[in-house]
Structure formats: C-alpha cells, structure tokens
PDB file of N, CA and C in Angstrom:
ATOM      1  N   UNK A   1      -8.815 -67.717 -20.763  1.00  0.00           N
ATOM      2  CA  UNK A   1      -7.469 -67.365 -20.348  1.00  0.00           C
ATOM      3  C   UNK A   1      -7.190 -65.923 -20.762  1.00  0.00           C
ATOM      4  N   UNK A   2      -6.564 -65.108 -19.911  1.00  0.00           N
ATOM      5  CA  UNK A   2      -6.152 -63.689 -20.146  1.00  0.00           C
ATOM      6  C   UNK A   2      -4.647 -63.826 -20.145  1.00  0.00           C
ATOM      7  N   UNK A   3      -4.019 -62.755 -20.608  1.00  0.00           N
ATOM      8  CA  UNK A   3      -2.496 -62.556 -20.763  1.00  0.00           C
ATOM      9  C   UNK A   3      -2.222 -61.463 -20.934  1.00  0.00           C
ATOM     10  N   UNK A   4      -1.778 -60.543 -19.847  1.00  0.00           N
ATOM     11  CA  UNK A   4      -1.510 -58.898 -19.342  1.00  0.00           C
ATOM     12  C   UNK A   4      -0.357 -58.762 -20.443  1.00  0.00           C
ATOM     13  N   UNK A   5      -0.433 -57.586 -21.085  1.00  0.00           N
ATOM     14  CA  UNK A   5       0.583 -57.651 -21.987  1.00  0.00           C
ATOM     15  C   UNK A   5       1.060 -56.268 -21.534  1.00  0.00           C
ATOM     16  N   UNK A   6       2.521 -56.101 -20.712  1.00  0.00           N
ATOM     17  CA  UNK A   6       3.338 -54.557 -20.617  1.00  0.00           C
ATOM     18  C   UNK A   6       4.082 -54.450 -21.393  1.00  0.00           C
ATOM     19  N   UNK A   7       3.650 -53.043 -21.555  1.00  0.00           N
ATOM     20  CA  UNK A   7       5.567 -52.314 -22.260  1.00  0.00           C
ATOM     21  C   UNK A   7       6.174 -51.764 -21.722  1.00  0.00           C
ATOM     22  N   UNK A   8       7.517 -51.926 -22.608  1.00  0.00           N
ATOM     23  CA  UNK A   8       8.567 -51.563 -21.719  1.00  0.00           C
ATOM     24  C   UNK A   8       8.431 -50.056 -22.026  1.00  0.00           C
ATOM     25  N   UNK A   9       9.040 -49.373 -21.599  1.00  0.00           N
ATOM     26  CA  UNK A   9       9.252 -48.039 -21.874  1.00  0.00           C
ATOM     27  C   UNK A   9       9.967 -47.556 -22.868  1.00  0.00           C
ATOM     28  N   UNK A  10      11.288 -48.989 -23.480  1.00  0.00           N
ATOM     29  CA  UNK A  10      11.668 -48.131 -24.672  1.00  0.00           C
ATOM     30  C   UNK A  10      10.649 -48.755 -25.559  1.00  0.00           C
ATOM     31  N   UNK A  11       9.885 -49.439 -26.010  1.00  0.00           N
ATOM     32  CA  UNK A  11       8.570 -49.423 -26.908  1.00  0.00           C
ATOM     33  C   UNK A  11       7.609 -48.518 -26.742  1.00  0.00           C
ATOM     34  N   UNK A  12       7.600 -47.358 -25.620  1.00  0.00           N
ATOM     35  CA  UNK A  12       6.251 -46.692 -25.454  1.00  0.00           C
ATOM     36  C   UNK A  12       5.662 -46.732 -26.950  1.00  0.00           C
ATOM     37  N   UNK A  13       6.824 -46.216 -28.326  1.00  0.00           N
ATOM     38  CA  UNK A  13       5.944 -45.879 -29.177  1.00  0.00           C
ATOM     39  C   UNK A  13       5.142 -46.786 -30.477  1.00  0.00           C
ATOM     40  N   UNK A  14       5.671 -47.648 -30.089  1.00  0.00           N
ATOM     41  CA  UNK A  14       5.019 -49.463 -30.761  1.00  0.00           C
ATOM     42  C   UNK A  14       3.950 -49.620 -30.323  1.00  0.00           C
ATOM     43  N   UNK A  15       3.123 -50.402 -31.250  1.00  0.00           N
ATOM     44  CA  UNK A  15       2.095 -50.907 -31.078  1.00  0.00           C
ATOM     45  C   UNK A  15       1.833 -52.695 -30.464  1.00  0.00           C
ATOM     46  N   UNK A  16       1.153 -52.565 -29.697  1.00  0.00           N
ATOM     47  CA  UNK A  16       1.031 -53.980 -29.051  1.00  0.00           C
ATOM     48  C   UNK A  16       1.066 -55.095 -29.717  1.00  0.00           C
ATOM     49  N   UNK A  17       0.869 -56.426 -29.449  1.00  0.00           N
ATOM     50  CA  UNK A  17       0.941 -57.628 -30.706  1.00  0.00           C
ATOM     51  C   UNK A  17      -0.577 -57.267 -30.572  1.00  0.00           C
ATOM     52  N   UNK A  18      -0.890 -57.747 -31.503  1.00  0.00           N
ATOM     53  CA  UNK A  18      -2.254 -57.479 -32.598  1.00  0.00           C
ATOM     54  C   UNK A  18      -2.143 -58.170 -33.492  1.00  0.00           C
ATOM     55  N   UNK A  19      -3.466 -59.229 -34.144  1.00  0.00           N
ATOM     56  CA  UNK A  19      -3.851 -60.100 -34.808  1.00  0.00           C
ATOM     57  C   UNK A  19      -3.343 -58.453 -36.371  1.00  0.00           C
ATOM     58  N   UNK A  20      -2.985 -59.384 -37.775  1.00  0.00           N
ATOM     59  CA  UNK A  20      -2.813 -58.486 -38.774  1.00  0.00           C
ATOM     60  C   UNK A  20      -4.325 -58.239 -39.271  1.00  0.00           C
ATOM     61  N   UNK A  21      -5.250 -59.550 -39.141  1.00  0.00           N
ATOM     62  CA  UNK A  21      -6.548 -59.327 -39.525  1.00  0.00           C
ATOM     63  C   UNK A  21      -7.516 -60.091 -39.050  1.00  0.00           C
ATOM     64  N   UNK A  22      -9.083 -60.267 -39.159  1.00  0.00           N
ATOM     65  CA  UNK A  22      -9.575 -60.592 -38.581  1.00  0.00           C
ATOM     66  C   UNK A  22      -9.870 -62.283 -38.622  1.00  0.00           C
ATOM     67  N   UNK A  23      -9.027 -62.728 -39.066  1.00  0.00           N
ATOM     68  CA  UNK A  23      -8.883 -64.349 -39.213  1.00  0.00           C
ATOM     69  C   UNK A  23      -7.119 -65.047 -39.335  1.00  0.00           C
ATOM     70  N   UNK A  24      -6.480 -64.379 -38.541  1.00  0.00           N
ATOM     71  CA  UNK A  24      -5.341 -63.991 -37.941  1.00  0.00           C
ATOM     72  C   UNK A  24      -5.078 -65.207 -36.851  1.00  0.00           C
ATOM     73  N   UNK A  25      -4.696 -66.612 -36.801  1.00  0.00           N
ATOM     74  CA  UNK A  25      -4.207 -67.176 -36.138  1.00  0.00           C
ATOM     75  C   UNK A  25      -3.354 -66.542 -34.658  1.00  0.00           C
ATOM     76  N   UNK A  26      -2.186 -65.691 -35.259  1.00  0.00           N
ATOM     77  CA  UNK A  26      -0.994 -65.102 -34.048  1.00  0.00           C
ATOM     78  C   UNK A  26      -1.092 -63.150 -34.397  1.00  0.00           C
ATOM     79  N   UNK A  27      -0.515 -63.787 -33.087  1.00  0.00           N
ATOM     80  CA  UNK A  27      -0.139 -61.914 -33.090  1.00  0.00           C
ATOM     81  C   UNK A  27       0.701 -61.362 -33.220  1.00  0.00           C
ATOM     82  N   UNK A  28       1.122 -60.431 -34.041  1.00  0.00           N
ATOM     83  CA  UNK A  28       2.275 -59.940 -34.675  1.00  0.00           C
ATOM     84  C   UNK A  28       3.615 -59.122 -33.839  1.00  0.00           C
ATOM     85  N   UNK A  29       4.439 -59.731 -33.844  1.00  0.00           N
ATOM     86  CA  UNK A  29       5.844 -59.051 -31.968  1.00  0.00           C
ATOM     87  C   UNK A  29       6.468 -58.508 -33.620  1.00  0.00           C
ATOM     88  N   UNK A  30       6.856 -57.230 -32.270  1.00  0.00           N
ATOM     89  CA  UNK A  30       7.522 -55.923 -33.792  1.00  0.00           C
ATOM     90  C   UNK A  30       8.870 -55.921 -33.306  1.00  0.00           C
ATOM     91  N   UNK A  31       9.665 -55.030 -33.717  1.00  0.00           N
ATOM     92  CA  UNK A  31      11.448 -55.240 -33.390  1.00  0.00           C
ATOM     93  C   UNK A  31      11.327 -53.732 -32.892  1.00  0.00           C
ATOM     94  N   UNK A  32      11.976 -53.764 -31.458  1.00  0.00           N
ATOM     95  CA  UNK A  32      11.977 -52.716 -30.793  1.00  0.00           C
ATOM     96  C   UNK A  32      13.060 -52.449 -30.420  1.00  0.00           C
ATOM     97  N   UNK A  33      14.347 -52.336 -31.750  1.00  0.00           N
ATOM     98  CA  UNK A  33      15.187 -51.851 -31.873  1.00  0.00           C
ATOM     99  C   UNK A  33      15.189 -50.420 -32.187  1.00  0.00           C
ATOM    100  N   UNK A  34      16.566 -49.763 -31.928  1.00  0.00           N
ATOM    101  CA  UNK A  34      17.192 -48.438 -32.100  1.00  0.00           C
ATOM    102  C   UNK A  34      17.556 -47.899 -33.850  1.00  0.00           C
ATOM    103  N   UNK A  35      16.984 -47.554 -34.672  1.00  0.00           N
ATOM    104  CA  UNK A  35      17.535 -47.285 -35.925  1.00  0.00           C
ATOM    105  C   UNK A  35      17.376 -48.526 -37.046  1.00  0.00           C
ATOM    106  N   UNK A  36      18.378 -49.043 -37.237  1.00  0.00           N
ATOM    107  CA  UNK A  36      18.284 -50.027 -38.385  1.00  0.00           C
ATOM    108  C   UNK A  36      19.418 -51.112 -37.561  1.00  0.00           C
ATOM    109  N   UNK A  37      19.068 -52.240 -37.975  1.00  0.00           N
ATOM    110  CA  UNK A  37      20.291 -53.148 -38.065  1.00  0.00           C
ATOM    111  C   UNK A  37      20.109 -54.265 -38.704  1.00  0.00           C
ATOM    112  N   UNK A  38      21.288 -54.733 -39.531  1.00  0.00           N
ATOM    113  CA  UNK A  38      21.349 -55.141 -40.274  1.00  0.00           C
ATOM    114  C   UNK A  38      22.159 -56.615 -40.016  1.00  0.00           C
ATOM    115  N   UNK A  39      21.040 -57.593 -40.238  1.00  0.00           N
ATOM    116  CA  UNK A  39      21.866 -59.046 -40.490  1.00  0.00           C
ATOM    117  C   UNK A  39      22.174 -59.831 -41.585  1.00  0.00           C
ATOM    118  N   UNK A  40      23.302 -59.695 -41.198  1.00  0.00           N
ATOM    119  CA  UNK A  40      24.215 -60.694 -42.712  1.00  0.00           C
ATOM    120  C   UNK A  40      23.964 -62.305 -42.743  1.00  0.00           C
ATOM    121  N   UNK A  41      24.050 -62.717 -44.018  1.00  0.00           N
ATOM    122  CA  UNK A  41      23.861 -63.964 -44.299  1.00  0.00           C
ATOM    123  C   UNK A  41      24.163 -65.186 -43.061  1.00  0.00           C
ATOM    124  N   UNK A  42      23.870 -65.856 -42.602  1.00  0.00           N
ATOM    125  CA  UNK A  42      24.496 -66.888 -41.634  1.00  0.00           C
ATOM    126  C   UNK A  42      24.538 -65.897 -40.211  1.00  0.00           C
ATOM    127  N   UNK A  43      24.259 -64.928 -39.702  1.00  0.00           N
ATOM    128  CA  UNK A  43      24.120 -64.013 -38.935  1.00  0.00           C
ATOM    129  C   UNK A  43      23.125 -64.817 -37.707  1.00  0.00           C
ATOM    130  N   UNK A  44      23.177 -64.515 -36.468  1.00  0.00           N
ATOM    131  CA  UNK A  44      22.074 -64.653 -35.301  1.00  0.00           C
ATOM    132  C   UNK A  44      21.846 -63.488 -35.285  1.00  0.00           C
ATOM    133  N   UNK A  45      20.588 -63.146 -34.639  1.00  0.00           N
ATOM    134  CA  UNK A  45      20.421 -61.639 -33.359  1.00  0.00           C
ATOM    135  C   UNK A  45      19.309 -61.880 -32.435  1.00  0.00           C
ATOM    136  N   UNK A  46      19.628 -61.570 -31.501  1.00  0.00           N
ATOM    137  CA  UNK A  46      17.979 -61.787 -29.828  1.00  0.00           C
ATOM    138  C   UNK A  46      17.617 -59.876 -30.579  1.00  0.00           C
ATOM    139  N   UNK A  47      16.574 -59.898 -30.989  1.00  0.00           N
ATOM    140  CA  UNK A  47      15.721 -58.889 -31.258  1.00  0.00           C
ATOM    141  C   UNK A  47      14.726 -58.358 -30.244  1.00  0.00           C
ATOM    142  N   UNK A  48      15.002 -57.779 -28.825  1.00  0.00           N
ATOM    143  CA  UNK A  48      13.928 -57.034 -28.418  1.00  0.00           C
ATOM    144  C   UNK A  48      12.433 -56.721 -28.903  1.00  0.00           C
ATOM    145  N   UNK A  49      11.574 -56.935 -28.448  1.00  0.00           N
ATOM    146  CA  UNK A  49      10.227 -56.443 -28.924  1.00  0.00           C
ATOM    147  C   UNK A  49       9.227 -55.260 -27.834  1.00  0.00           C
ATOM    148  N   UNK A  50      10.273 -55.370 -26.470  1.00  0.00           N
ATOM    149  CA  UNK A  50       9.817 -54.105 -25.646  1.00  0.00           C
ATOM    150  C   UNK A  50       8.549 -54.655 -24.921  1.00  0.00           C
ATOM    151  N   UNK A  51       8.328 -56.013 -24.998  1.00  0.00           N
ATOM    152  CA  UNK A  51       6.970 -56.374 -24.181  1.00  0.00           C
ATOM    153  C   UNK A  51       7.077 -57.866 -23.327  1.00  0.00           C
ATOM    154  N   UNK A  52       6.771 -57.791 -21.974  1.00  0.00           N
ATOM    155  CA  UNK A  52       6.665 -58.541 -21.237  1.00  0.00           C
ATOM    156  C   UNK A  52       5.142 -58.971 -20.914  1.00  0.00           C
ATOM    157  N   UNK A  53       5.156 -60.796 -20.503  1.00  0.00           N
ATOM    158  CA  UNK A  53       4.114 -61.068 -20.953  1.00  0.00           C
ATOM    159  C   UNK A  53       3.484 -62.064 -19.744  1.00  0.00           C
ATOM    160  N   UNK A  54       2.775 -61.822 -18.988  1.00  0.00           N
ATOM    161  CA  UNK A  54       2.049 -62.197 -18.178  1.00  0.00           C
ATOM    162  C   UNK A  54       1.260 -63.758 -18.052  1.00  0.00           C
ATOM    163  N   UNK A  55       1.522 -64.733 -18.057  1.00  0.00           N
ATOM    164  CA  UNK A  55       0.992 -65.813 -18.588  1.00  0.00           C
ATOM    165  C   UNK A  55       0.162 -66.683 -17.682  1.00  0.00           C
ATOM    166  N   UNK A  56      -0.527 -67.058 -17.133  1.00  0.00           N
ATOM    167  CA  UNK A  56      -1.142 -68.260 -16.179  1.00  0.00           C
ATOM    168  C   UNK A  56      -0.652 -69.193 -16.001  1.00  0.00           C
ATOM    169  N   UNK A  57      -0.219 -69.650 -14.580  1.00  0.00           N
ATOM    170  CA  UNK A  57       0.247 -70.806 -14.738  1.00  0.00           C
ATOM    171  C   UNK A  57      -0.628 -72.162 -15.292  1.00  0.00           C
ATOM    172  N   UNK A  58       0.199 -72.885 -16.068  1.00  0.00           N
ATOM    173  CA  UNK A  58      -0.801 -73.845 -16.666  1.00  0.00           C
ATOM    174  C   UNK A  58      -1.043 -73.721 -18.287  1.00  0.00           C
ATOM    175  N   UNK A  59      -0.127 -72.472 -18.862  1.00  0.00           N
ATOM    176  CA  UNK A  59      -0.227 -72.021 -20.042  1.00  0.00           C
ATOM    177  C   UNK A  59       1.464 -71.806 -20.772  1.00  0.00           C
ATOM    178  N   UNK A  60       1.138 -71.455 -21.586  1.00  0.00           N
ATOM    179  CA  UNK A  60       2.540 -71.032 -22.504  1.00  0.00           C
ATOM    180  C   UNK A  60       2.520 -70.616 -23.466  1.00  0.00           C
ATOM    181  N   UNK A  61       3.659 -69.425 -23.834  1.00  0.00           N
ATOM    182  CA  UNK A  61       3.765 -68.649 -24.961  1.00  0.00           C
ATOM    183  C   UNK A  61       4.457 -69.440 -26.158  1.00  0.00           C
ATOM    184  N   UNK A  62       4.008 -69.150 -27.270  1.00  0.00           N
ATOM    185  CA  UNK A  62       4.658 -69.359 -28.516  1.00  0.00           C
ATOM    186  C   UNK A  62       4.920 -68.494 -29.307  1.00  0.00           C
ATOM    187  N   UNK A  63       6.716 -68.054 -29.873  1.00  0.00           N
ATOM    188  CA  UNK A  63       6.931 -67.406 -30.629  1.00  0.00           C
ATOM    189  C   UNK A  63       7.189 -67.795 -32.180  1.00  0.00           C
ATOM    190  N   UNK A  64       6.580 -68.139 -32.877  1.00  0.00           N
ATOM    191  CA  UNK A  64       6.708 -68.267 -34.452  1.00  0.00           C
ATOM    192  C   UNK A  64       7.448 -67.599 -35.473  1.00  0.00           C
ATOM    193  N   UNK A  65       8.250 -68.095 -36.669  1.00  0.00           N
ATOM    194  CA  UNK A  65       8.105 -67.529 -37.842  1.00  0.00           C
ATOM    195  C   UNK A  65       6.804 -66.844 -38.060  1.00  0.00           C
ATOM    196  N   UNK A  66       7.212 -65.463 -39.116  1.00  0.00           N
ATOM    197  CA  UNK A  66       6.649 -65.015 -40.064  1.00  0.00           C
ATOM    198  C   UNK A  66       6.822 -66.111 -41.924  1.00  0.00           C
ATOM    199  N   UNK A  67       5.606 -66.598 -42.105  1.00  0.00           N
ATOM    200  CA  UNK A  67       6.138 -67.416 -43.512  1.00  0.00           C
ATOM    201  C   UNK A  67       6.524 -66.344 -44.471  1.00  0.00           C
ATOM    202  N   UNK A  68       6.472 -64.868 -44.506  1.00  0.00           N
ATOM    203  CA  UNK A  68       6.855 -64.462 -45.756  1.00  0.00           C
ATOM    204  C   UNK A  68       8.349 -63.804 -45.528  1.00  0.00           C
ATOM    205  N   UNK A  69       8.565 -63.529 -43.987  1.00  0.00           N
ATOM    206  CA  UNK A  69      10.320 -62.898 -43.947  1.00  0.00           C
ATOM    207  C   UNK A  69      10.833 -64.607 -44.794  1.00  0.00           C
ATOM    208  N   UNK A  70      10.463 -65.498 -44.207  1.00  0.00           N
ATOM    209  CA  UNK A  70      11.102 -66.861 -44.276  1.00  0.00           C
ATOM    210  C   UNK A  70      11.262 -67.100 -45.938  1.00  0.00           C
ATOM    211  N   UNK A  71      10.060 -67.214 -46.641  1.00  0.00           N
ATOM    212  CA  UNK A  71       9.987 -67.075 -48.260  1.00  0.00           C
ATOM    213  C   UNK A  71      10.912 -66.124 -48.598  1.00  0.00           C
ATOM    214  N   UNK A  72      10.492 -64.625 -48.097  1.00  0.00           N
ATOM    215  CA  UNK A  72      10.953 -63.600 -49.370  1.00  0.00           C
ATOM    216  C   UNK A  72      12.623 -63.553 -49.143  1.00  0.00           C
ATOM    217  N   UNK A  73      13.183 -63.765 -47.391  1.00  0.00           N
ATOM    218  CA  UNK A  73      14.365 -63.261 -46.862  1.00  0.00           C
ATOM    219  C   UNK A  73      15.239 -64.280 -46.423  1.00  0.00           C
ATOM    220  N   UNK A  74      14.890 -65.436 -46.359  1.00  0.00           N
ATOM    221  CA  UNK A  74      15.532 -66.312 -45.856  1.00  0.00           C
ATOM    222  C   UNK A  74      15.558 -66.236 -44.175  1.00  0.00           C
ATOM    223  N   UNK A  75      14.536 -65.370 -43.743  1.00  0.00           N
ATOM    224  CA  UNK A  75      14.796 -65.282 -42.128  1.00  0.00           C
ATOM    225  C   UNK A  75      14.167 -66.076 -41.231  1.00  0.00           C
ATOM    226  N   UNK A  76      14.314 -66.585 -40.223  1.00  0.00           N
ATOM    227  CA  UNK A  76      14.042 -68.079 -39.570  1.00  0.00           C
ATOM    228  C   UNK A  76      13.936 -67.210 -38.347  1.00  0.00           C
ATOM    229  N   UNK A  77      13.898 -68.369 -37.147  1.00  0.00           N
ATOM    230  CA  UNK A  77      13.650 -68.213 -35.852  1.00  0.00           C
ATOM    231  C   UNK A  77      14.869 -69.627 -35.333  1.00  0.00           C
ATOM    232  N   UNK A  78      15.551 -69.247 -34.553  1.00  0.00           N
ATOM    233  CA  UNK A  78      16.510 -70.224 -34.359  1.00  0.00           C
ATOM    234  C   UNK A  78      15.775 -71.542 -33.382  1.00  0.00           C
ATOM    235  N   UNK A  79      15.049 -70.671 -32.882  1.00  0.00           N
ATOM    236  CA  UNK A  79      14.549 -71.855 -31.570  1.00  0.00           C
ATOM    237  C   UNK A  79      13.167 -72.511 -31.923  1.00  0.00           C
ATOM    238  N   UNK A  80      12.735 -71.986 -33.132  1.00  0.00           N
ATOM    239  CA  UNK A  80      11.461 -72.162 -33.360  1.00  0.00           C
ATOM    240  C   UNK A  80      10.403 -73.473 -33.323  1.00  0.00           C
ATOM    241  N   UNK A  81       9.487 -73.636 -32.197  1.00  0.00           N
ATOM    242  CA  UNK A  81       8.603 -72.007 -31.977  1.00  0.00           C
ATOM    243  C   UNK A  81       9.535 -72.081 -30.644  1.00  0.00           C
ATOM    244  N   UNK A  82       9.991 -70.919 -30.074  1.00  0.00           N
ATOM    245  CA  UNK A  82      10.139 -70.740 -29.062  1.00  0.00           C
ATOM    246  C   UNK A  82       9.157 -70.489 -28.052  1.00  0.00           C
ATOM    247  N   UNK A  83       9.716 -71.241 -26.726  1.00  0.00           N
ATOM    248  CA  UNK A  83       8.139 -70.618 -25.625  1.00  0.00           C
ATOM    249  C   UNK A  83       8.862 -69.909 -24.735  1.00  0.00           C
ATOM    250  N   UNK A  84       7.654 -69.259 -24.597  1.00  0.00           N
ATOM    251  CA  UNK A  84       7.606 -68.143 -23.118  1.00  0.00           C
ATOM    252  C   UNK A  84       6.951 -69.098 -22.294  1.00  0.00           C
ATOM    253  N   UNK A  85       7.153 -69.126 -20.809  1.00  0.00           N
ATOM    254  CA  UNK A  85       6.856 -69.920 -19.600  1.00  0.00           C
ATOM    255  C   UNK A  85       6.094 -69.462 -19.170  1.00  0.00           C
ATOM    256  N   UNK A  86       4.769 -69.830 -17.986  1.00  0.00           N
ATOM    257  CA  UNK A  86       3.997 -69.243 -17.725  1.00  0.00           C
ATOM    258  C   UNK A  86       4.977 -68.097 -16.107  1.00  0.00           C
ATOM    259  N   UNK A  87       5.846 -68.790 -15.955  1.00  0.00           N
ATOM    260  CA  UNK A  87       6.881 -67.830 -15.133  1.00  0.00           C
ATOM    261  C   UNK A  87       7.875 -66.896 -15.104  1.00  0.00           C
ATOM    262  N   UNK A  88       7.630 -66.920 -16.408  1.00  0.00           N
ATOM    263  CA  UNK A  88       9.139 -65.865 -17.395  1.00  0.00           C
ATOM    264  C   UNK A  88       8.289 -64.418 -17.268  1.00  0.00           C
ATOM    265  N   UNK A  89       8.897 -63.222 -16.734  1.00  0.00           N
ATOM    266  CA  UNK A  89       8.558 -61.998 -16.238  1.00  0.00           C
ATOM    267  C   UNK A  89       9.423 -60.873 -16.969  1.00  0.00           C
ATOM    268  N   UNK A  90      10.502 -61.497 -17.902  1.00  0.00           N
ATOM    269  CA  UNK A  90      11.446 -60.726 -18.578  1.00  0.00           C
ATOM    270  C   UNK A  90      10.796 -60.240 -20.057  1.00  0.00           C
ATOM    271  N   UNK A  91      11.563 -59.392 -20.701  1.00  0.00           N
ATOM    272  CA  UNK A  91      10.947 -58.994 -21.688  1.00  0.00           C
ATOM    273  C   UNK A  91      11.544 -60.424 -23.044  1.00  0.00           C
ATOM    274  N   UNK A  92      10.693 -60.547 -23.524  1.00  0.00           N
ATOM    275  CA  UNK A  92      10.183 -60.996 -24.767  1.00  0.00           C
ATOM    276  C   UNK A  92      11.294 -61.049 -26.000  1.00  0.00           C
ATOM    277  N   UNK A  93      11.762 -61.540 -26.198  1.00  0.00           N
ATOM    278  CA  UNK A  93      12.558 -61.495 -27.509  1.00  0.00           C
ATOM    279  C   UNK A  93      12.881 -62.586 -28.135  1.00  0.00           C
ATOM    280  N   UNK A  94      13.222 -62.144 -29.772  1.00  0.00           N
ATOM    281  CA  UNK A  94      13.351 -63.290 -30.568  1.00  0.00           C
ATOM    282  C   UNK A  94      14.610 -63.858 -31.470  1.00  0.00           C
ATOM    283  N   UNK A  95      15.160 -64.502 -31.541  1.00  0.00           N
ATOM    284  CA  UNK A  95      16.407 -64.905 -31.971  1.00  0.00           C
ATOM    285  C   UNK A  95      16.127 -65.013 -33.586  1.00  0.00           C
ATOM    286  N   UNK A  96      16.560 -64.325 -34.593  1.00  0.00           N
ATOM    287  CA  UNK A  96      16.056 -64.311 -35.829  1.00  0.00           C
ATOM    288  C   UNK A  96      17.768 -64.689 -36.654  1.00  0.00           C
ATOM    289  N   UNK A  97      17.784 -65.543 -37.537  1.00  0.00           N
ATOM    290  CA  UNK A  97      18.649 -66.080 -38.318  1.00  0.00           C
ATOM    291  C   UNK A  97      18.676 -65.518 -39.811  1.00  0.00           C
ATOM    292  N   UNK A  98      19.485 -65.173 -40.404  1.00  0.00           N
ATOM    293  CA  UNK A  98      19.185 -64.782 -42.041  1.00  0.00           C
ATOM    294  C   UNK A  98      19.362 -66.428 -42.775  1.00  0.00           C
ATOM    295  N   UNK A  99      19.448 -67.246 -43.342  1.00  0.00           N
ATOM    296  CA  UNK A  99      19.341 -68.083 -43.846  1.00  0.00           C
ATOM    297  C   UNK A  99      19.726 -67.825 -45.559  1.00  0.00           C
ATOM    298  N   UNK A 100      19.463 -66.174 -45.469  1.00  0.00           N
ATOM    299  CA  UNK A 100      19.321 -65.902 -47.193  1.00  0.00           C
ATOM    300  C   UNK A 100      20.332 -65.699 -47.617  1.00  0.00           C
ATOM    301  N   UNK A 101      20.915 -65.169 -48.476  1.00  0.00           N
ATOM    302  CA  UNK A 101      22.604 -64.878 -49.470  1.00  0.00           C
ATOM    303  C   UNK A 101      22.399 -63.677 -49.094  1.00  0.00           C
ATOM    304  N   UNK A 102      21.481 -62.547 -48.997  1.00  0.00           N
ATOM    305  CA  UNK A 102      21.561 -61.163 -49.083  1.00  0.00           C
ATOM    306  C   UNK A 102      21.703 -60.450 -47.466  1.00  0.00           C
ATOM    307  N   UNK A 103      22.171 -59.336 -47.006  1.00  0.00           N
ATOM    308  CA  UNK A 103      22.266 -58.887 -45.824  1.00  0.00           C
ATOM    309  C   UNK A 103      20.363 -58.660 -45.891  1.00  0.00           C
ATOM    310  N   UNK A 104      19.916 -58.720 -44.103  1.00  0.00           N
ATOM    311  CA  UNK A 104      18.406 -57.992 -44.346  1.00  0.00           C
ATOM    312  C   UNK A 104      18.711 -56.719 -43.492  1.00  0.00           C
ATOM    313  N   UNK A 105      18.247 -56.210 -43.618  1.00  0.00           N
ATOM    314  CA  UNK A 105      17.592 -55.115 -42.762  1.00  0.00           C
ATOM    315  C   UNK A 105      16.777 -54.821 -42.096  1.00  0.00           C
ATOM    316  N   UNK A 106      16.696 -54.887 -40.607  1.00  0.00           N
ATOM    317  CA  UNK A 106      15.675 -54.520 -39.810  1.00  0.00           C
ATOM    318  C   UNK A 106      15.504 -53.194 -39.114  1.00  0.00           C
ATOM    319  N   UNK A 107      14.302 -52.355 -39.377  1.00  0.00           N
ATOM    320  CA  UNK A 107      14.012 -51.386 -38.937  1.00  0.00           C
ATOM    321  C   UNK A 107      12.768 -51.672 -37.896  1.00  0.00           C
ATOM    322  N   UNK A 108      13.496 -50.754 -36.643  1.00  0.00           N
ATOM    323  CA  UNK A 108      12.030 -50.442 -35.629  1.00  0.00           C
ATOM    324  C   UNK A 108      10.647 -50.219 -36.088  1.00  0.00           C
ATOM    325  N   UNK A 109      10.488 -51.551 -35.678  1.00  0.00           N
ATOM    326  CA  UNK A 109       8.774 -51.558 -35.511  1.00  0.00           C
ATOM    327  C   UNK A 109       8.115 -52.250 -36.782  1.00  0.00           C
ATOM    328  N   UNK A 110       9.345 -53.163 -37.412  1.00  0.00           N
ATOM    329  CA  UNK A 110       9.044 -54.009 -38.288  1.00  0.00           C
ATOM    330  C   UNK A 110       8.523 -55.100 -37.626  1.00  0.00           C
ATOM    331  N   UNK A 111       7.769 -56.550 -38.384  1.00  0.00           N
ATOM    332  CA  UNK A 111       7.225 -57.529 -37.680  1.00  0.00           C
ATOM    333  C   UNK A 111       7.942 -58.807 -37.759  1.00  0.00           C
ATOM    334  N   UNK A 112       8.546 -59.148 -37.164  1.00  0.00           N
ATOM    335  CA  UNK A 112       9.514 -60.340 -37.135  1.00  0.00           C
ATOM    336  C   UNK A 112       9.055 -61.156 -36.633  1.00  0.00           C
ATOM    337  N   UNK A 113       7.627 -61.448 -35.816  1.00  0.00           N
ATOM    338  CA  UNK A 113       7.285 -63.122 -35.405  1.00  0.00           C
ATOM    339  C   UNK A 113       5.722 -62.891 -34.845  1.00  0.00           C
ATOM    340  N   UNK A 114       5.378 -64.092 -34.595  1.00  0.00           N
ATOM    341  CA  UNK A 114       3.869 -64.184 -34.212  1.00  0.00           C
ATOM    342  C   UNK A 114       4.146 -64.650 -33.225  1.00  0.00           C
ATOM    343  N   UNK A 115       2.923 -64.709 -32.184  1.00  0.00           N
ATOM    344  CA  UNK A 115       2.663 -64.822 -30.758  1.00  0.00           C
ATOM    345  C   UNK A 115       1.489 -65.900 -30.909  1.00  0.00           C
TER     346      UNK A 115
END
C-alpha cells in the first residue's frame, strides 16, 4: 500500500510525517500553526498539520496520541484514534485537549500526534 503525502503551502517549511526512529511504529504530524498558541486547562483546538493525505480505497488513516505530551502535559486527542477515510482529500488535523492544570504551549512545528 502507498499513501501520497501533499503539502499544503502554508507547511512548505515543515517536515513531512516521518517515523522518529528506526523502530518507530507511527509517524510523527507536526502543528502547522502561525507563532505560538496556547491551550488552557480543559481547552479544545483542531491543530492544522498542513498535509493532505492520499489513501486507497480499502484503507484508513489513524491519528494517535503522543504518550509523552499525554504523561508530561496532560494533552490527549479528543477523538482518539481518529481516522482519516480512504476519501477524505482535506487537510489533516488534530483535535488536541489539555487535560493538565497548567496552560501548554504550542509552537510551529512541534509534534502533537502519530500517523
């Protein structure tokens, strides 16, 4: 199975999902937000990642937690795992929850979920 992976144009300068290492289950979707933003305790946000994802019919995407935002930050995935359809042509994004007492902070091109 193959899976065409585009970017959008405001990610030109992100890097694609990519395994973190070479025994790497998922692939790492980055936040292809503008500057910083910041979610407060009990907070939602749909986080852009700037990539649309090509799928076969007969297949499907999965978006995951990261276990250490989840440990260190209290940050979740609301839908989790969320899927991508093998017919969904839109860009990619992830609904991330704070769960923790502390505001987090997300900066562009941090890694907020696996693929």
């Amino acid at each position: 199975m193959k899976v065409r992976i585009r970017r959008l144009p405001a990610a030109r300068d992100l890097p694609l999902p990519s395994p973190a290492s070479p025994g790497s289950a998922g692939f790492d979707l980055r936040a292809a937000v503008e500057g910083e933003v910041v979610l407060r305790p009990g907070e939602r946000l749909l986080v852009p990642t700037g990539i649309v994802l090509e799928i076969p019919p007969g297949w499907e995407g999965q978006v995951r937690p990261r276990s250490g935002l989840a440990l260190r930050h209290g940050l979740g995935i609301v839908n989790a795992p969320g899927t991508i359809d093998s017919d969904y042509r839109g860009e990619v994004g992830v609904i991330l929850i704070n769960l923790g007492e502390t505001p987090f902070s997300l900066k562009r091109g941090d890694r907020i979920a696996q693929l």
